[in-house]
N, C-alpha and C. Protein backbone atom coordinates (compact mmCIF):
# COMPACT_ATOMS: atom_id res chain seq x y z
N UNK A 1 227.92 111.43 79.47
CA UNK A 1 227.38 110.63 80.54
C UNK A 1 228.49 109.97 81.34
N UNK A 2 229.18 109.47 80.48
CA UNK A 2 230.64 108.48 81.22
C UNK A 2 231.72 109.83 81.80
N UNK A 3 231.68 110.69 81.59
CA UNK A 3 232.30 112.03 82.63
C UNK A 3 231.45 112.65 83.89
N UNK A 4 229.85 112.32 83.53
CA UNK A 4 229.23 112.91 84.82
C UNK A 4 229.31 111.30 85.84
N UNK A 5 229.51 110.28 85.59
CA UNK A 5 229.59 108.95 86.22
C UNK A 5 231.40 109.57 86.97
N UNK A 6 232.06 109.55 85.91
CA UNK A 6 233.40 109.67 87.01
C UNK A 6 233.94 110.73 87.60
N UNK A 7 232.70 111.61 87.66
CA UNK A 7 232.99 113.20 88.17
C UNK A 7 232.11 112.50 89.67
N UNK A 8 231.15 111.87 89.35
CA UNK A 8 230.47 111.72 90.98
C UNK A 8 231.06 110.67 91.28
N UNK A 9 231.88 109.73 90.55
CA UNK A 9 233.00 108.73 91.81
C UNK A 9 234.30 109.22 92.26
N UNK A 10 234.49 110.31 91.61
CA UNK A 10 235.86 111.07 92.19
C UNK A 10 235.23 111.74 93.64
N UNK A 11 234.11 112.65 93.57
CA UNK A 11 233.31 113.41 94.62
C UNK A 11 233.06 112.14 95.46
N UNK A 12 231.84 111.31 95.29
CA UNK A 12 232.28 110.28 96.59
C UNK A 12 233.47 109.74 97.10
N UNK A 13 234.48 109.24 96.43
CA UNK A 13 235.51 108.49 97.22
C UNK A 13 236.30 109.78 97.91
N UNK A 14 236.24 110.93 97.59
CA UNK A 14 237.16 112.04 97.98
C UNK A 14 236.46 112.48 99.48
N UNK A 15 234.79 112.40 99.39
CA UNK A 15 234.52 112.64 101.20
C UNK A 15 234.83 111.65 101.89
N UNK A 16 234.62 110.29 100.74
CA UNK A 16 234.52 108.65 101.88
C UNK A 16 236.15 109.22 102.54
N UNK A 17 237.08 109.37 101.98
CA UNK A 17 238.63 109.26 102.33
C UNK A 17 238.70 110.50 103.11
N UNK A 18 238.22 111.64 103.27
CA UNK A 18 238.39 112.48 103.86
C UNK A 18 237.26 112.40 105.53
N UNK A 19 236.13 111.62 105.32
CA UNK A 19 235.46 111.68 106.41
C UNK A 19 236.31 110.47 107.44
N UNK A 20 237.23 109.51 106.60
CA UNK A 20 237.40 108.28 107.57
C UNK A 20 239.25 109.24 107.65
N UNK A 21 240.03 110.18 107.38
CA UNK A 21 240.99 111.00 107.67
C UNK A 21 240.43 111.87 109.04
N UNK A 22 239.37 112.30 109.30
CA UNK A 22 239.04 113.17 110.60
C UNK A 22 238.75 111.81 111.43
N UNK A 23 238.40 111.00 111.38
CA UNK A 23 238.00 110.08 112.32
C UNK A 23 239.53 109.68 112.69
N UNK A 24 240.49 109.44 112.25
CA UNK A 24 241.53 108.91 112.49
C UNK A 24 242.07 110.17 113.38
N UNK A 25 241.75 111.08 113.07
CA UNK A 25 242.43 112.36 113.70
C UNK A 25 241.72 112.41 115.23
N UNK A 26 239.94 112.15 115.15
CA UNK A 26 240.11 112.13 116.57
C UNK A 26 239.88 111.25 117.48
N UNK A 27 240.10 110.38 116.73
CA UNK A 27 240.84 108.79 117.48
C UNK A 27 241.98 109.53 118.08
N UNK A 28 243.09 109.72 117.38
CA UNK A 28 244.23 110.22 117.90
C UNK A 28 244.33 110.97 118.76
N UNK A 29 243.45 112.18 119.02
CA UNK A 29 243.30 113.00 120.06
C UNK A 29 242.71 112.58 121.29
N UNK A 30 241.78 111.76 120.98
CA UNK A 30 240.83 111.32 121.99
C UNK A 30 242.41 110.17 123.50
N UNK A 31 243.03 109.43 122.14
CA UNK A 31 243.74 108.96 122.59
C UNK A 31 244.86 109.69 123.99
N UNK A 32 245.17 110.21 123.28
CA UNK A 32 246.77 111.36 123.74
C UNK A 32 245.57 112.19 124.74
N UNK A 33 244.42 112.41 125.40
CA UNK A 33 244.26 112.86 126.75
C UNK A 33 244.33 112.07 127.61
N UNK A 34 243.52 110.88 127.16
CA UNK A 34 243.93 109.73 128.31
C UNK A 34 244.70 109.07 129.19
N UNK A 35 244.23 109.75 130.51
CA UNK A 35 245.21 109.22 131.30
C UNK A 35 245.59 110.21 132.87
N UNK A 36 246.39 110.60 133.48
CA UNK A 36 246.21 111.47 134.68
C UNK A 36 247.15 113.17 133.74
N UNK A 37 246.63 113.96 134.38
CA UNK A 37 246.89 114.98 133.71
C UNK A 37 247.64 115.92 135.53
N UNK A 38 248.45 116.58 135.59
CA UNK A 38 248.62 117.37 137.14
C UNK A 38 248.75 118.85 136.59
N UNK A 39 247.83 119.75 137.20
CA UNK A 39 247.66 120.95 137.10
C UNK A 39 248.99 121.73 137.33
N UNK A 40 249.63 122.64 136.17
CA UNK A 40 250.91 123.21 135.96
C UNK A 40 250.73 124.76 136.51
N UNK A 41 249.57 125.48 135.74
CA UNK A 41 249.53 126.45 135.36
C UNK A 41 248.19 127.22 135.49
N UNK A 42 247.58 128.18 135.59
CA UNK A 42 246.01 128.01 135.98
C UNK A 42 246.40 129.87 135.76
N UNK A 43 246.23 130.29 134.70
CA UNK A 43 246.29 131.67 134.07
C UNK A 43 247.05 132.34 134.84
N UNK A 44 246.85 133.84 135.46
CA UNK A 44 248.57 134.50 135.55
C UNK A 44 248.36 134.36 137.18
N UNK A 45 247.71 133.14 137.56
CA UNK A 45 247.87 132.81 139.41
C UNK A 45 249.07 132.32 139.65
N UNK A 46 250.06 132.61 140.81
CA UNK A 46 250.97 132.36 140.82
C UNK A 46 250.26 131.14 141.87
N UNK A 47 250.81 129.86 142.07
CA UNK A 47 249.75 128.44 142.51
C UNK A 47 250.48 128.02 143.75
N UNK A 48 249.73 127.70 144.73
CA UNK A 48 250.52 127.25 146.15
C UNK A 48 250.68 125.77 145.83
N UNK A 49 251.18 125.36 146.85
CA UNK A 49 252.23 123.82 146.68
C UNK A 49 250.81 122.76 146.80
N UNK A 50 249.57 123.35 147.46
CA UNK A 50 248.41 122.27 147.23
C UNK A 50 247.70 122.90 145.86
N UNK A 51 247.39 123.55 145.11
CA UNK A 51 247.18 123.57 143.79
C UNK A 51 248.15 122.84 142.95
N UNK A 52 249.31 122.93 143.43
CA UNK A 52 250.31 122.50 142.17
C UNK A 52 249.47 120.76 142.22
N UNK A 53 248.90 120.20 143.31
CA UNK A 53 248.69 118.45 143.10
C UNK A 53 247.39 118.59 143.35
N UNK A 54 246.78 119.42 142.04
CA UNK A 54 245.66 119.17 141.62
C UNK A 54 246.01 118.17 140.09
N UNK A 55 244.79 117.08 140.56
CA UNK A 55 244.49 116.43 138.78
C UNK A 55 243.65 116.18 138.45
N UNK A 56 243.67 115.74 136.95
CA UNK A 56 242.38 115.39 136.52
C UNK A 56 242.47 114.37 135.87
N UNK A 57 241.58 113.07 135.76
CA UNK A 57 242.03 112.03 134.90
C UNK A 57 240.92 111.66 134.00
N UNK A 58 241.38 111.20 132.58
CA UNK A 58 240.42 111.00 131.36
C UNK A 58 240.67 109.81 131.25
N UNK A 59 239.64 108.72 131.37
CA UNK A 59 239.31 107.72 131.24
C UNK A 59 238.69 107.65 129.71
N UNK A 60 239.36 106.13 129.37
CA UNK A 60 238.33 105.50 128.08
C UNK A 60 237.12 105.75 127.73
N UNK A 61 236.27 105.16 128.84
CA UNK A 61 234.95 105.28 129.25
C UNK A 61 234.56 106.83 129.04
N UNK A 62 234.70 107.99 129.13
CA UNK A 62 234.50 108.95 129.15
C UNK A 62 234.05 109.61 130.20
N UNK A 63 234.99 108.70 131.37
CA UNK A 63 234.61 109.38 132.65
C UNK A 63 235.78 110.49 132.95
N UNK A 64 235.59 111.38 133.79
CA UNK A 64 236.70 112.30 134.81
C UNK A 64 236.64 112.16 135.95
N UNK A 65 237.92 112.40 136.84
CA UNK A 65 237.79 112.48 137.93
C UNK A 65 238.91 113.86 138.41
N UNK A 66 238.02 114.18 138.71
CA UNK A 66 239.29 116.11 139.22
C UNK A 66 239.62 116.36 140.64
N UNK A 67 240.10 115.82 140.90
CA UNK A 67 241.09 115.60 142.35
C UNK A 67 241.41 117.14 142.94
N UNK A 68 240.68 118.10 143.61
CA UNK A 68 241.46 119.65 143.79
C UNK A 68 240.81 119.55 144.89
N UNK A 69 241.78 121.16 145.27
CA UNK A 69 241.63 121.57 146.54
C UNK A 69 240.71 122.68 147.10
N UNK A 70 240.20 122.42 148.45
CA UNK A 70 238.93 123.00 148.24
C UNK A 70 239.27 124.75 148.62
N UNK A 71 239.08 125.70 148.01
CA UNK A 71 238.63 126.64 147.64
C UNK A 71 240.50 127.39 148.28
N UNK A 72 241.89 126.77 147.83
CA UNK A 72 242.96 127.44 148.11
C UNK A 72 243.41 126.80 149.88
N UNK A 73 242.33 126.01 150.48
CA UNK A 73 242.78 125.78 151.57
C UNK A 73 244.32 125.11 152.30
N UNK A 74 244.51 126.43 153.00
CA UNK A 74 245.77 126.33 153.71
C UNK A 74 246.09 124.87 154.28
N UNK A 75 245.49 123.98 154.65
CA UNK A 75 245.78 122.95 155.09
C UNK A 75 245.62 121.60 153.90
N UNK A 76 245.17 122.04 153.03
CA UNK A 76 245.17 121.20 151.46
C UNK A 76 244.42 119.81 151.51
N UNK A 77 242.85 120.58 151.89
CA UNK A 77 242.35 119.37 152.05
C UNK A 77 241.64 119.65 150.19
N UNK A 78 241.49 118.09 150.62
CA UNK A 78 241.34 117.95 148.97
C UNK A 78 239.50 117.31 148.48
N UNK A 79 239.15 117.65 147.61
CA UNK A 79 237.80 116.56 147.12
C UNK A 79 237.96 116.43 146.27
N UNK A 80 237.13 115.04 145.30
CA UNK A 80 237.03 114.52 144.31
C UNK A 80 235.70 114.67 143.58
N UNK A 81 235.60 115.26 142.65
CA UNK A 81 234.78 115.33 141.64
C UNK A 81 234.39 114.63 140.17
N UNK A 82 233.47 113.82 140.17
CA UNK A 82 233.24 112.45 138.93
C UNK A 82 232.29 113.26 138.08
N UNK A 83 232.48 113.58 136.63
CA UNK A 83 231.65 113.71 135.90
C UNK A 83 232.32 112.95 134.09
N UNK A 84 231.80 113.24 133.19
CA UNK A 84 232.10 113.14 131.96
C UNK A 84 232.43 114.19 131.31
N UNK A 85 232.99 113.45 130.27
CA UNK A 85 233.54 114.40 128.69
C UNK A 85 233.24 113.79 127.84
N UNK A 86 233.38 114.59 126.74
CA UNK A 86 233.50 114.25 125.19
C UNK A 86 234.70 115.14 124.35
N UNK A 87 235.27 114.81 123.54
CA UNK A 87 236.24 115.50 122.83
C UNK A 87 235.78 115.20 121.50
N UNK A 88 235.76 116.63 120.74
CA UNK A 88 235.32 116.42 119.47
C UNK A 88 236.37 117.61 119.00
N UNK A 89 237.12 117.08 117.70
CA UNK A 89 237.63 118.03 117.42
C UNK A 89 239.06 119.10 118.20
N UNK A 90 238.60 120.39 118.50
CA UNK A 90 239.61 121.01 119.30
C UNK A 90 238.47 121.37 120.79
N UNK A 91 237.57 120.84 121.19
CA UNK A 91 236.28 121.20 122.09
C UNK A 91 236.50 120.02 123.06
N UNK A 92 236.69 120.43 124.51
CA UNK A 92 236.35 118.87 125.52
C UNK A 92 235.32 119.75 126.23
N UNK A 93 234.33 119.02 126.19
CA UNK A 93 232.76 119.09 126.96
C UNK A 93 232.91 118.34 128.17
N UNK A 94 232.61 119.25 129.27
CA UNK A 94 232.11 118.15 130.56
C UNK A 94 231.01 118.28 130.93
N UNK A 95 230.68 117.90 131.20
CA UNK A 95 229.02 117.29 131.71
C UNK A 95 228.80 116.81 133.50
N UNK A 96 228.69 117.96 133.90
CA UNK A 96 228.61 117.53 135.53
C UNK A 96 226.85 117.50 136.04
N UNK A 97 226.86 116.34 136.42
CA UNK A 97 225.42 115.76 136.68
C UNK A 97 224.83 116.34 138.19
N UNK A 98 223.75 117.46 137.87
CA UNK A 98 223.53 117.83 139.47
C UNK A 98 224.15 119.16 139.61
N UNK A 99 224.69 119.43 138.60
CA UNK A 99 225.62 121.00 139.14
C UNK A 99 224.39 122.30 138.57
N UNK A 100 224.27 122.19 137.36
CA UNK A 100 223.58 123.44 137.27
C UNK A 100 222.54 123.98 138.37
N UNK A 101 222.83 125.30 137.99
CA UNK A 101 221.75 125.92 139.09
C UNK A 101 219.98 125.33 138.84
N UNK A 102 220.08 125.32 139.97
CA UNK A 102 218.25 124.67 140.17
C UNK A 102 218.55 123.02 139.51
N UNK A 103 219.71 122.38 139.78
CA UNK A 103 219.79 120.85 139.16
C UNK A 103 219.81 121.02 138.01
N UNK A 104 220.07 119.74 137.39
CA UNK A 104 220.71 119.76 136.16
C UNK A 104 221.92 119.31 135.51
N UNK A 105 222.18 118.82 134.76
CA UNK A 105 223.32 118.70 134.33
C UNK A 105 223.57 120.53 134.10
N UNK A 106 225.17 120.27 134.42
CA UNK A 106 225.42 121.69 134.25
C UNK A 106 226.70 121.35 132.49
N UNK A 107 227.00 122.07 131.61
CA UNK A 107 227.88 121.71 130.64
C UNK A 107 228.69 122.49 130.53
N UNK A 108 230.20 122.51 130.40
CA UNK A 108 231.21 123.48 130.09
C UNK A 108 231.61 123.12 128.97
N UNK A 109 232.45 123.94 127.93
CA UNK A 109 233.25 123.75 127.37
C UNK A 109 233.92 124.40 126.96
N UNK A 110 235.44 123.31 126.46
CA UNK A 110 236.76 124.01 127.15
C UNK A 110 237.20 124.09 125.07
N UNK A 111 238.15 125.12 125.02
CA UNK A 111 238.68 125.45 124.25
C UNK A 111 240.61 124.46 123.89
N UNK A 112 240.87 123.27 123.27
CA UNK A 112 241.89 123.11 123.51
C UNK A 112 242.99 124.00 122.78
N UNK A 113 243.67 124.40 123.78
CA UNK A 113 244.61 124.92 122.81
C UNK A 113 245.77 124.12 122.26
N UNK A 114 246.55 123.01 123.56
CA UNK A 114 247.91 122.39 123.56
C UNK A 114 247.58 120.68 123.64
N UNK A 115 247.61 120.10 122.88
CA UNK A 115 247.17 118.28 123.05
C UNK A 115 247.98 117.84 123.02
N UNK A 116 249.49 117.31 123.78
CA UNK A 116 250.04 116.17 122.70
C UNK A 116 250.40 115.10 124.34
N UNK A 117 251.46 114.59 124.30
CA UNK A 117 251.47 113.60 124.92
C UNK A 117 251.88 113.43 126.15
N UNK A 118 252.48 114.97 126.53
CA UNK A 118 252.90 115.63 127.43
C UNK A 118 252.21 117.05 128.01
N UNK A 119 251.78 117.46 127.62
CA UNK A 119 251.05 118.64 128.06
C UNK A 119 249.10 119.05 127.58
N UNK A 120 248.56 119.35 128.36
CA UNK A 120 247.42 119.38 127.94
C UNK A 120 247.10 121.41 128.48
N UNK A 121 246.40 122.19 127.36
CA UNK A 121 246.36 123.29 128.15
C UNK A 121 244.84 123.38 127.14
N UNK A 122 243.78 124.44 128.12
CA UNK A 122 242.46 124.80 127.90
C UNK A 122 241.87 125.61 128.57
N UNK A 123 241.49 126.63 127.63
CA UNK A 123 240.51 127.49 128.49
C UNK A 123 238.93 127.43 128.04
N UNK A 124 237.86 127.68 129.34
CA UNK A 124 236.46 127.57 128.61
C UNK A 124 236.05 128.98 128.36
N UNK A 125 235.34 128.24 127.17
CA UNK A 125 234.59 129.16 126.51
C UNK A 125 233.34 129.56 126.61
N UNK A 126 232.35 127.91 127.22
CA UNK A 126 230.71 128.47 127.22
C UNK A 126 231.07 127.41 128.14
N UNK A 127 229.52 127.90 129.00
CA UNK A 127 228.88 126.63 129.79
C UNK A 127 227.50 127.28 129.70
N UNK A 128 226.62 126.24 130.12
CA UNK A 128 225.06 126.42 129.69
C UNK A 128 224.20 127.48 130.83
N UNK A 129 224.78 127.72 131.88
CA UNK A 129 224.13 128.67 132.38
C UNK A 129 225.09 130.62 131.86
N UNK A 130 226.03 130.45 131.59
CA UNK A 130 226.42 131.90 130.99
C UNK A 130 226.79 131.77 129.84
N UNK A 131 226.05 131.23 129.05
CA UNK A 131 226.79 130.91 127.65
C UNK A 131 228.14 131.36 127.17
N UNK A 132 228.41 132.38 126.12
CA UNK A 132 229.80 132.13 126.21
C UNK A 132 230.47 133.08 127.02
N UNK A 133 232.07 132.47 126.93
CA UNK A 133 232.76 133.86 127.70
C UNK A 133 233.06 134.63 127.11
N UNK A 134 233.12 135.45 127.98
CA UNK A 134 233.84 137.08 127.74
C UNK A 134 235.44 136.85 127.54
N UNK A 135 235.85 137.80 126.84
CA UNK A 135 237.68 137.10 126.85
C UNK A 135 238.25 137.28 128.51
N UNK A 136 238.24 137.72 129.32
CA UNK A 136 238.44 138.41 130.70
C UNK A 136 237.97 137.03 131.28
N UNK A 137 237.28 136.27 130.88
CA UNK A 137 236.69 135.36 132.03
C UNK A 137 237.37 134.42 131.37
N UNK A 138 238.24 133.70 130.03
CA UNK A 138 238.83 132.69 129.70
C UNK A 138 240.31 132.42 130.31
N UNK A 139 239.99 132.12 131.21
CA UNK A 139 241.33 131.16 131.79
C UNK A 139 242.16 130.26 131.26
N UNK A 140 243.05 130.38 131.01
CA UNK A 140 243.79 128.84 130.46
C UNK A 140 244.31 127.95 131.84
N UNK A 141 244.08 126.59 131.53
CA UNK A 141 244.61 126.02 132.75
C UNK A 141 245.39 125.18 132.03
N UNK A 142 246.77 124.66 132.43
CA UNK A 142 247.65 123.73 131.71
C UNK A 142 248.27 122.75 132.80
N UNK A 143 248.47 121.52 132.47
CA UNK A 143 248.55 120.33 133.13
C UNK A 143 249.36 119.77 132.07
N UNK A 144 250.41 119.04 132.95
CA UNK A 144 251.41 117.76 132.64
C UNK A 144 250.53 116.30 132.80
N UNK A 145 251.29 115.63 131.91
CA UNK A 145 250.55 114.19 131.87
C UNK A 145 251.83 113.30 133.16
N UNK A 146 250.83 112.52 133.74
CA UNK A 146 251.65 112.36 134.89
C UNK A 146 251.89 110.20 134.73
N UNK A 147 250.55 110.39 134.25
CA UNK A 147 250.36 108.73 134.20
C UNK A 147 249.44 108.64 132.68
N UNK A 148 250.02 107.54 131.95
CA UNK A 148 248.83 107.30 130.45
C UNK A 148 248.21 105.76 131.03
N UNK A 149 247.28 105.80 130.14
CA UNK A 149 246.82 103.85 130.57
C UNK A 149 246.75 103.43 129.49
């Protein structure tokens, strides 16, 4: 009896310590996106001088804001786009309110590959109207951290 008692307090304290070890982990991650990110790299496109000052910024709050240019334009006019994320793990979800077809929140999500304190790189994998991708359609896009808060 006194071995099946310290066989199930070894098994609890071993998830308690291991579930509050991933939380610390994506505290940490959550941390190290925050902040302005400037578009480096955007798969094998070679990028004109108004792509290169595209950004995107991750707020506390779990807001974004993606600063780009509209559709390559030669004169580099630019718009701003506000939606959310979540980061769980190696996965950042955005959540753009109003985008899906026929309305909707529309949802992407991105694959991280590169996190640290200087570089952020991701390609997506699913969004809710084509579920996942095809490898041919996964882009990696990679961005320098320009500003942290």
């Amino acid at each position: 009896m006194i071995k099946k008692l310290l066989l199930l307090t070894v098994i609890v304290i071993s998830i308690s310590c291991s579930s509050s070890d991933d939380s610390v982990k994506k505290l940490s991650s959550e941390s190290s996106i925050i902040g302005v990110w400037q578009l480096t790299a955007e798969g094998d496109e070679e990028l004109n001088s108004c792509k290169l000052n595209e950004t995107i910024t991750f707020s506390e709050n779990g807001d974004v804001q993606y600063y780009y240019v509209n559709n390559y334009d030669p004169n580099c006019e630019f718009s701003t786009q506000d939606f959310t994320f979540t980061l769980e793990d190696d996965i950042l979800t955005f959540y753009i309110e109003g985008q899906k077809d026929g309305g909707g929140t529309y949802i992407e999500k991105q694959q991280i590959l590169i996190l640290n304190d200087q570089t952020l790189s991701y390609q997506t994998v699913w969004d809710n109207e084509k579920d996942e991708y095809a490898d041919q359609m996964k882009t990696i896009y990679t961005f320098k951290k320009t500003e942290s808060f």
